[in-house]
PDB file of N, CA and C in Angstrom:
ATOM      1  N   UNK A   1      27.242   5.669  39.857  1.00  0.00           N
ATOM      2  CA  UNK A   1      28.232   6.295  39.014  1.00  0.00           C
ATOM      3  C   UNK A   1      29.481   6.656  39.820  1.00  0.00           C
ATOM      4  N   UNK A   2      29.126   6.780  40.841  1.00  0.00           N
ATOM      5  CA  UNK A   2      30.315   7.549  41.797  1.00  0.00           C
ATOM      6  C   UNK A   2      31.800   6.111  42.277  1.00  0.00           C
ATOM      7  N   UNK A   3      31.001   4.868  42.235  1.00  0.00           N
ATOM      8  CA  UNK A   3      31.828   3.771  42.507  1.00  0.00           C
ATOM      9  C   UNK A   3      32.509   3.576  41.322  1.00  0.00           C
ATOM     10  N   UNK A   4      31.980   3.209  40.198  1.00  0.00           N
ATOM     11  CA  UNK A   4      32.658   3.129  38.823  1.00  0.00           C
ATOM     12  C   UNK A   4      33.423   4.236  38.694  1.00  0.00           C
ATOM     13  N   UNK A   5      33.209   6.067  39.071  1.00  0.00           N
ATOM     14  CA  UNK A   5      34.178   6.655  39.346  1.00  0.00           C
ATOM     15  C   UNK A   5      35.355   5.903  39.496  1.00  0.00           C
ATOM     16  N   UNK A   6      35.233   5.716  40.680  1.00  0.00           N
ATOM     17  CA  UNK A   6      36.440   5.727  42.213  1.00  0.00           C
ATOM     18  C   UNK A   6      36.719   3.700  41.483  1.00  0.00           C
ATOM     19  N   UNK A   7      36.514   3.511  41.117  1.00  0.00           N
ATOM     20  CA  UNK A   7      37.001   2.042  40.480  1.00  0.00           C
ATOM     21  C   UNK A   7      38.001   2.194  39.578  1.00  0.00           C
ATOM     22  N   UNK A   8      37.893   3.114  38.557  1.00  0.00           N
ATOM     23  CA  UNK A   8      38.318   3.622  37.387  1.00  0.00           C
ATOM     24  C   UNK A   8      39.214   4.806  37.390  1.00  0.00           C
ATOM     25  N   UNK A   9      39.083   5.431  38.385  1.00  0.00           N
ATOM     26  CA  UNK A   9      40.505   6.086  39.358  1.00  0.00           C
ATOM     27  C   UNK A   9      41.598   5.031  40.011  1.00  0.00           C
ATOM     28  N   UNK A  10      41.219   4.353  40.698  1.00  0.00           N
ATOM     29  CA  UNK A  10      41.837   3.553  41.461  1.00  0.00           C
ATOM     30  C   UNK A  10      43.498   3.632  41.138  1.00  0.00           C
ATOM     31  N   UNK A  11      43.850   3.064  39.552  1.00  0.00           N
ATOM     32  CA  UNK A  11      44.978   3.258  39.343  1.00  0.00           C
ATOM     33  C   UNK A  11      46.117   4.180  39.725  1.00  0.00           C
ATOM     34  N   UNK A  12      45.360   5.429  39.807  1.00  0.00           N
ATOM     35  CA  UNK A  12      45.923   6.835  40.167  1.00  0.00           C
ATOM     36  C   UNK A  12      46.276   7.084  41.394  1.00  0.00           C
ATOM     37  N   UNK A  13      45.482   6.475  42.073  1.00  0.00           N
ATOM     38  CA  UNK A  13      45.544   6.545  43.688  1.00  0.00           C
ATOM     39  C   UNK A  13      46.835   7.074  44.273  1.00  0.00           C
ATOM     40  N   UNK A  14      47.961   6.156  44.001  1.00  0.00           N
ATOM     41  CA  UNK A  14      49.581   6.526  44.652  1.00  0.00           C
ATOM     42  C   UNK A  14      49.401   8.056  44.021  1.00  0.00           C
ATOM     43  N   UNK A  15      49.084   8.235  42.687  1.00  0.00           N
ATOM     44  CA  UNK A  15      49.859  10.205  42.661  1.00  0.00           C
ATOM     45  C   UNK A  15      48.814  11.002  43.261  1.00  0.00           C
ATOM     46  N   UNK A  16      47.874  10.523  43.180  1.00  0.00           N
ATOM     47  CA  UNK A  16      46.739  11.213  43.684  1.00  0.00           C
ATOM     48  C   UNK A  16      47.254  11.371  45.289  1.00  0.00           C
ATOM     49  N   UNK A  17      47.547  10.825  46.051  1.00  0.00           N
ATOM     50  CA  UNK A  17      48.085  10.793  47.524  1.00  0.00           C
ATOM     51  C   UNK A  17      49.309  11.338  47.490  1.00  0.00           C
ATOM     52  N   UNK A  18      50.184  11.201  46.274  1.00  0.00           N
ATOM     53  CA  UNK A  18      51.288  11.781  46.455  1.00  0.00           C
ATOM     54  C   UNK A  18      51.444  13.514  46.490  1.00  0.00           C
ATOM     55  N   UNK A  19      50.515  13.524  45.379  1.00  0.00           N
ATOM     56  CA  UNK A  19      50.291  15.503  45.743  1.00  0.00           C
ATOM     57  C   UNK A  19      49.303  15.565  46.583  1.00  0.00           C
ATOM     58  N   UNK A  20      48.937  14.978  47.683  1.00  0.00           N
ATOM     59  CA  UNK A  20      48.402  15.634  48.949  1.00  0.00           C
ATOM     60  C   UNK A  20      48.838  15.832  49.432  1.00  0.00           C
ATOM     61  N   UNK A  21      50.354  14.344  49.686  1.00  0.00           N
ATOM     62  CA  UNK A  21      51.324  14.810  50.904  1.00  0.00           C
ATOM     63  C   UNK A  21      52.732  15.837  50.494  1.00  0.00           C
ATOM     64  N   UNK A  22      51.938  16.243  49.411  1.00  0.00           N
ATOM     65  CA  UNK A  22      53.517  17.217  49.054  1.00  0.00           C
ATOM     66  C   UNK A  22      52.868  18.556  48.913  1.00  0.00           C
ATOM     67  N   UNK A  23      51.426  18.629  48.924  1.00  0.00           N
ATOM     68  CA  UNK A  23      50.677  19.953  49.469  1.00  0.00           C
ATOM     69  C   UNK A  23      50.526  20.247  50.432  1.00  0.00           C
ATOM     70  N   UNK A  24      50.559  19.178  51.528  1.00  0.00           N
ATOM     71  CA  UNK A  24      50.761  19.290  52.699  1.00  0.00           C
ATOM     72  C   UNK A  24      52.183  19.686  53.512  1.00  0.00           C
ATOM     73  N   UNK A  25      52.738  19.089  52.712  1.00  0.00           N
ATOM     74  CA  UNK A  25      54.324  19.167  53.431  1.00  0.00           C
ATOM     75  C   UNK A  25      54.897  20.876  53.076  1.00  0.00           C
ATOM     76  N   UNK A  26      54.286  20.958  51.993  1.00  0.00           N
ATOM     77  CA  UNK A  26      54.981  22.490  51.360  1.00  0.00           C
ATOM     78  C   UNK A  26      54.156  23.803  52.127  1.00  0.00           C
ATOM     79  N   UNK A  27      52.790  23.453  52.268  1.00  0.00           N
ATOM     80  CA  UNK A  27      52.213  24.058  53.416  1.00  0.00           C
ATOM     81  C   UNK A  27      52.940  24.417  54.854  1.00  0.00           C
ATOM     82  N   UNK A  28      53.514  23.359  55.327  1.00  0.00           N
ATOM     83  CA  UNK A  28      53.305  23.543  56.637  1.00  0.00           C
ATOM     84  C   UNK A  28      55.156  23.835  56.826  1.00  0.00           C
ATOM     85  N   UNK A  29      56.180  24.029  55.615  1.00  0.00           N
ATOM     86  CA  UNK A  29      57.095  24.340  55.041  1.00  0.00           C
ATOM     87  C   UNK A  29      56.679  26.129  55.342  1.00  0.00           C
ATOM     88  N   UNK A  30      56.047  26.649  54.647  1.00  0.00           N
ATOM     89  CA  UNK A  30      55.498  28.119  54.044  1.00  0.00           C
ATOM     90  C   UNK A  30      55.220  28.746  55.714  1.00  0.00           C
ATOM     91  N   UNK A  31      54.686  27.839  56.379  1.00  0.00           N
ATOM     92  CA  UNK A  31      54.251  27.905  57.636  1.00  0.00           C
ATOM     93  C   UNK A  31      55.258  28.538  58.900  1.00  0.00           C
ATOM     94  N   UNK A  32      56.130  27.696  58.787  1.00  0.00           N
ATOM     95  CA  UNK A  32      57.288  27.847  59.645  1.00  0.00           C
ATOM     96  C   UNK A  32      58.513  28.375  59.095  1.00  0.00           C
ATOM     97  N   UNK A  33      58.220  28.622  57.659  1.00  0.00           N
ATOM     98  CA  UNK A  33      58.831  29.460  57.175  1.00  0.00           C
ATOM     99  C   UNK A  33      59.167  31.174  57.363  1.00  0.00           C
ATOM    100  N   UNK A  34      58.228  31.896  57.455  1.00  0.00           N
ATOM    101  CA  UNK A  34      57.170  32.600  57.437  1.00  0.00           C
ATOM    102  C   UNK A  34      56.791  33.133  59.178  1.00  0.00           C
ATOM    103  N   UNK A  35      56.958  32.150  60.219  1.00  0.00           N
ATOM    104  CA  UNK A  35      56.820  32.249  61.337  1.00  0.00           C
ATOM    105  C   UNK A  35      57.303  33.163  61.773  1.00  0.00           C
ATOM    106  N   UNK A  36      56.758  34.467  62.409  1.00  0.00           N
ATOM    107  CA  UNK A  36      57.834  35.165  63.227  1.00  0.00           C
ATOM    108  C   UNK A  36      58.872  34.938  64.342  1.00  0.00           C
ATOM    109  N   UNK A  37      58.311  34.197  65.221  1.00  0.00           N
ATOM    110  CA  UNK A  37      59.229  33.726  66.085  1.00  0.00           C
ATOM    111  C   UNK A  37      60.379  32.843  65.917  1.00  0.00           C
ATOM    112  N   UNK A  38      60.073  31.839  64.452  1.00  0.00           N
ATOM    113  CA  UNK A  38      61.298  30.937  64.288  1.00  0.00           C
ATOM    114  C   UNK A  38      62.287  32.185  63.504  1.00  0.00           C
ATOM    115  N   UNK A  39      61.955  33.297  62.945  1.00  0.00           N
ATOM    116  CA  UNK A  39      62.946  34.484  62.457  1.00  0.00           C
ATOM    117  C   UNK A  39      63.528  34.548  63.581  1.00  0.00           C
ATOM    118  N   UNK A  40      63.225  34.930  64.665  1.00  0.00           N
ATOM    119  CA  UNK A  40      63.582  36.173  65.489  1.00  0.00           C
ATOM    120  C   UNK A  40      64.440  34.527  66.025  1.00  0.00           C
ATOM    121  N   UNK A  41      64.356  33.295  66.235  1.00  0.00           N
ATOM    122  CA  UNK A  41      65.263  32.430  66.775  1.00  0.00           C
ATOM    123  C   UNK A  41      66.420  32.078  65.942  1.00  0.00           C
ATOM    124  N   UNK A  42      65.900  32.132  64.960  1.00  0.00           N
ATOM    125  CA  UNK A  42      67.338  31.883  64.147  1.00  0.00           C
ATOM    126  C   UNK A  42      68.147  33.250  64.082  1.00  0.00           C
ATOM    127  N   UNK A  43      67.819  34.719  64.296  1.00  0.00           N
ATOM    128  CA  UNK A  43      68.537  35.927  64.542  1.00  0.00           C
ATOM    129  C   UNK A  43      69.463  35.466  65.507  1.00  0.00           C
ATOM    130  N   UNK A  44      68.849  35.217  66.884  1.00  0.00           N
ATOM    131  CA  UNK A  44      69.695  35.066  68.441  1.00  0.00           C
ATOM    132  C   UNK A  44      71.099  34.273  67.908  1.00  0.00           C
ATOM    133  N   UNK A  45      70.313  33.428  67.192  1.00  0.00           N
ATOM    134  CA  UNK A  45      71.480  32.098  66.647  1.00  0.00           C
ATOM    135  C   UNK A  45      72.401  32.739  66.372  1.00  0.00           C
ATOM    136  N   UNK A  46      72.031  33.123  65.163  1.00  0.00           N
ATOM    137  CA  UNK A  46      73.126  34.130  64.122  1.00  0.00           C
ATOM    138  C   UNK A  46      74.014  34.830  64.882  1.00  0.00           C
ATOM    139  N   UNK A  47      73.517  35.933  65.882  1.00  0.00           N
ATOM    140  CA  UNK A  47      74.820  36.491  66.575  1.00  0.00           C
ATOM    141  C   UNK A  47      75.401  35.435  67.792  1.00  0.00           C
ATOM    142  N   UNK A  48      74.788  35.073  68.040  1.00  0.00           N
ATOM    143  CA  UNK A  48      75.307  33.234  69.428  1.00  0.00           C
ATOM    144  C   UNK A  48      76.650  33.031  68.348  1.00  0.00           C
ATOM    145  N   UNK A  49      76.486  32.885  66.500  1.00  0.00           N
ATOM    146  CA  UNK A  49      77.332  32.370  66.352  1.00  0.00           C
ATOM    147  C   UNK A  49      78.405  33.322  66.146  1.00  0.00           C
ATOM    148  N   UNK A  50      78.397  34.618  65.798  1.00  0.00           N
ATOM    149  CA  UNK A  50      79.277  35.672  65.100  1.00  0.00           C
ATOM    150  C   UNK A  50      79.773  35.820  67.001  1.00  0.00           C
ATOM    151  N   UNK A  51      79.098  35.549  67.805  1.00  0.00           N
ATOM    152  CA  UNK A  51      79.737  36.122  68.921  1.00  0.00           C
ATOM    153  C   UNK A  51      80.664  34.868  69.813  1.00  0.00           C
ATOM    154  N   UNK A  52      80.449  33.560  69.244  1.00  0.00           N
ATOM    155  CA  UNK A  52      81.218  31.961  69.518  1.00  0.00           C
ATOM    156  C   UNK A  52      83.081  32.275  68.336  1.00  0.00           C
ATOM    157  N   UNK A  53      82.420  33.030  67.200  1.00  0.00           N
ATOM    158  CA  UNK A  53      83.459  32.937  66.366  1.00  0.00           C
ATOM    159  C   UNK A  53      83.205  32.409  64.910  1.00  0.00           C
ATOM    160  N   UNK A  54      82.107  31.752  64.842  1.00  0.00           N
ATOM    161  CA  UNK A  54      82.074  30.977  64.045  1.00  0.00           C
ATOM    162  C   UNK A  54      81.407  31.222  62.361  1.00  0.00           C
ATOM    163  N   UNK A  55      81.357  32.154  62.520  1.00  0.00           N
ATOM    164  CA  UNK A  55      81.320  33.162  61.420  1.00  0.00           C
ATOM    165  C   UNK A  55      81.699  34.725  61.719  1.00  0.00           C
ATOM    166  N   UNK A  56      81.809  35.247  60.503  1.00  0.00           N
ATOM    167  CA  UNK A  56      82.552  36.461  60.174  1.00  0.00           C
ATOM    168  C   UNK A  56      81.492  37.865  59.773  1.00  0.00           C
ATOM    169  N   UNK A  57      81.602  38.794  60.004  1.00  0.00           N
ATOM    170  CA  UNK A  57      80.927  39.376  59.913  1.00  0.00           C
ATOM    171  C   UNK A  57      80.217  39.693  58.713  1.00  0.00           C
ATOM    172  N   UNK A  58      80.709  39.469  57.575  1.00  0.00           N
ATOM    173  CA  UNK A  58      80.381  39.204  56.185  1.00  0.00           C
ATOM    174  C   UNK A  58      78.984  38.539  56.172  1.00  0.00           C
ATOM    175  N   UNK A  59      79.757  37.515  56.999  1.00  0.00           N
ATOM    176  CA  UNK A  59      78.622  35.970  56.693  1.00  0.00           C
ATOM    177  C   UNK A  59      77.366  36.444  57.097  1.00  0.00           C
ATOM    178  N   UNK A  60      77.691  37.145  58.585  1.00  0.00           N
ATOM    179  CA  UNK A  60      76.763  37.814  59.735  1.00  0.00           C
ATOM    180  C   UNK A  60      75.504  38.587  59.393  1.00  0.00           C
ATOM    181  N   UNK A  61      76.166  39.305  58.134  1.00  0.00           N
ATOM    182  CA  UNK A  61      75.244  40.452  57.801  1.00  0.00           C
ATOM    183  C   UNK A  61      74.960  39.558  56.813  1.00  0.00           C
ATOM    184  N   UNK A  62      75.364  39.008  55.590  1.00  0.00           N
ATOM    185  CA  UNK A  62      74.570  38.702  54.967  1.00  0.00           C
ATOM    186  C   UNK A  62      73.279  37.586  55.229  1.00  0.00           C
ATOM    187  N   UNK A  63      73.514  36.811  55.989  1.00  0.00           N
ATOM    188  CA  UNK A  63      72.537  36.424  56.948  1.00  0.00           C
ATOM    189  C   UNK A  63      71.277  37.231  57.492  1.00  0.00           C
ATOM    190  N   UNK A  64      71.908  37.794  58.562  1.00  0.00           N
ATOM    191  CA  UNK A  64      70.713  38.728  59.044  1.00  0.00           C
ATOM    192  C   UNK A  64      70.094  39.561  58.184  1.00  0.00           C
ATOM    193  N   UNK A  65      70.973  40.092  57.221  1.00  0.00           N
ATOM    194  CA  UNK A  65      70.138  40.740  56.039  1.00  0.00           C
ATOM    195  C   UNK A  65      68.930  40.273  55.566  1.00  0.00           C
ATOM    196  N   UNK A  66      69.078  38.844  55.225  1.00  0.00           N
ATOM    197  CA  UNK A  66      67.648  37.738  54.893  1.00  0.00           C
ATOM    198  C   UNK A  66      66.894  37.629  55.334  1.00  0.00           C
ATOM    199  N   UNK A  67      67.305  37.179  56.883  1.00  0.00           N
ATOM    200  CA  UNK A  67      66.417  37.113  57.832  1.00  0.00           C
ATOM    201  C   UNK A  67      65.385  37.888  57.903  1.00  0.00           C
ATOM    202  N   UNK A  68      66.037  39.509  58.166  1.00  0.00           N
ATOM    203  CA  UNK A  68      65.487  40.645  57.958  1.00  0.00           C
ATOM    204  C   UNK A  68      64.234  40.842  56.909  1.00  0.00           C
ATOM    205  N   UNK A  69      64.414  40.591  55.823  1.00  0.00           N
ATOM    206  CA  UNK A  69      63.920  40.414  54.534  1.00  0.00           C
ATOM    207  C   UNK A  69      62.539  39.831  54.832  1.00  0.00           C
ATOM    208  N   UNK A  70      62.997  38.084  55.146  1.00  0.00           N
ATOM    209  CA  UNK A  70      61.668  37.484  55.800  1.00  0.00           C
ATOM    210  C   UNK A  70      60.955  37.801  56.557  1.00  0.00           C
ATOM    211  N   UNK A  71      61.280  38.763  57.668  1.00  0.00           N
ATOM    212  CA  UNK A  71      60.141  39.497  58.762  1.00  0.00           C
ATOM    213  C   UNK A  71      59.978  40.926  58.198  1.00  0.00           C
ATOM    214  N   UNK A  72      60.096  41.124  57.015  1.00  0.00           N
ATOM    215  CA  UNK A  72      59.184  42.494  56.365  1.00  0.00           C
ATOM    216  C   UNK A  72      58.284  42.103  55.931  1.00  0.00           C
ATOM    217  N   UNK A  73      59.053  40.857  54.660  1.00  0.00           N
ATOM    218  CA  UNK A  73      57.672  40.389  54.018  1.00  0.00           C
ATOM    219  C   UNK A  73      56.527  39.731  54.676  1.00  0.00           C
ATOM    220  N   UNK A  74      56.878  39.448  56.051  1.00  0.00           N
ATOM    221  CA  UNK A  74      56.076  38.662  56.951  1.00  0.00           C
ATOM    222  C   UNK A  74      55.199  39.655  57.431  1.00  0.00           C
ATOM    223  N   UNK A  75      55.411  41.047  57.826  1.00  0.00           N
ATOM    224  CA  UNK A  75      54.729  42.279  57.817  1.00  0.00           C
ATOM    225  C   UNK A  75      53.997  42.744  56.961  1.00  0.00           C
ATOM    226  N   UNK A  76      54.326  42.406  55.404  1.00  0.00           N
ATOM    227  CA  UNK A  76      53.894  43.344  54.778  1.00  0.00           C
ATOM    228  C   UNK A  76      52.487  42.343  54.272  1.00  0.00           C
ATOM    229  N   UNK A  77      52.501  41.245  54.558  1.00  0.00           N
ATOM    230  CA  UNK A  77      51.613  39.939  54.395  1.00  0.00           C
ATOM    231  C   UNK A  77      50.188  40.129  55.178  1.00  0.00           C
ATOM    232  N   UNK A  78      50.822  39.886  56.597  1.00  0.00           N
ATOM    233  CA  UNK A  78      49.949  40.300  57.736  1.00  0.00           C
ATOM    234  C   UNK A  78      49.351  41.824  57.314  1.00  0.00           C
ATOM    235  N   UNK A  79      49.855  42.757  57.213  1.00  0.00           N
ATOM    236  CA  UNK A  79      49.109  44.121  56.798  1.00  0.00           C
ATOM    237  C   UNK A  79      48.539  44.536  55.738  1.00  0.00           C
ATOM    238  N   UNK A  80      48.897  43.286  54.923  1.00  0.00           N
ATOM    239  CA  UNK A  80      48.219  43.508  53.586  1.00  0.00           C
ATOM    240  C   UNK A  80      46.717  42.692  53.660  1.00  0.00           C
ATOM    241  N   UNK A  81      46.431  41.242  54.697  1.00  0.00           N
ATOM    242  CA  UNK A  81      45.654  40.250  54.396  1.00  0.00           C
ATOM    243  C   UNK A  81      43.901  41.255  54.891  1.00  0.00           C
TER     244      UNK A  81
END
């Protein structure tokens, strides 16, 4: 029964693979999303750039504001699990 299954699937196969690799990809998205250390690297960035010129302090804060945002909820994740 299990071959006539998988015979009679067959057709499906491409979407069937296609939401693996887009469960996968969104995973490992959430992942490095989420990362503390890629926060705290894109922070350095952020002032590297407010301190090159290349944004304004506006931009600066509203930026780091986010950032910010993402390493609470990244706290409040970890302390909640």
């Amino acid at each position: 029964m299990g071959l006539l299954k998988e015979l009679l699937l067959l057709p499906a196969a491409p979407v069937r693979g296609t939401g693996w690799v887009l469960r996968q990809v969104l995973t490992e998205a959430e992942r490095q999303y989420y990362d503390p250390s890629a926060v705290q690297r894109e922070l350095r960035e952020l002032s590297e750039q407010l301190d090159r010129g290349e944004i304004d302090e506006a931009e600066f804060d509203r930026r780091e504001d986010a950032l910010l945002d993402r390493l609470e909820e990244l706290r409040q994740r970890s302390s909640g699990a």
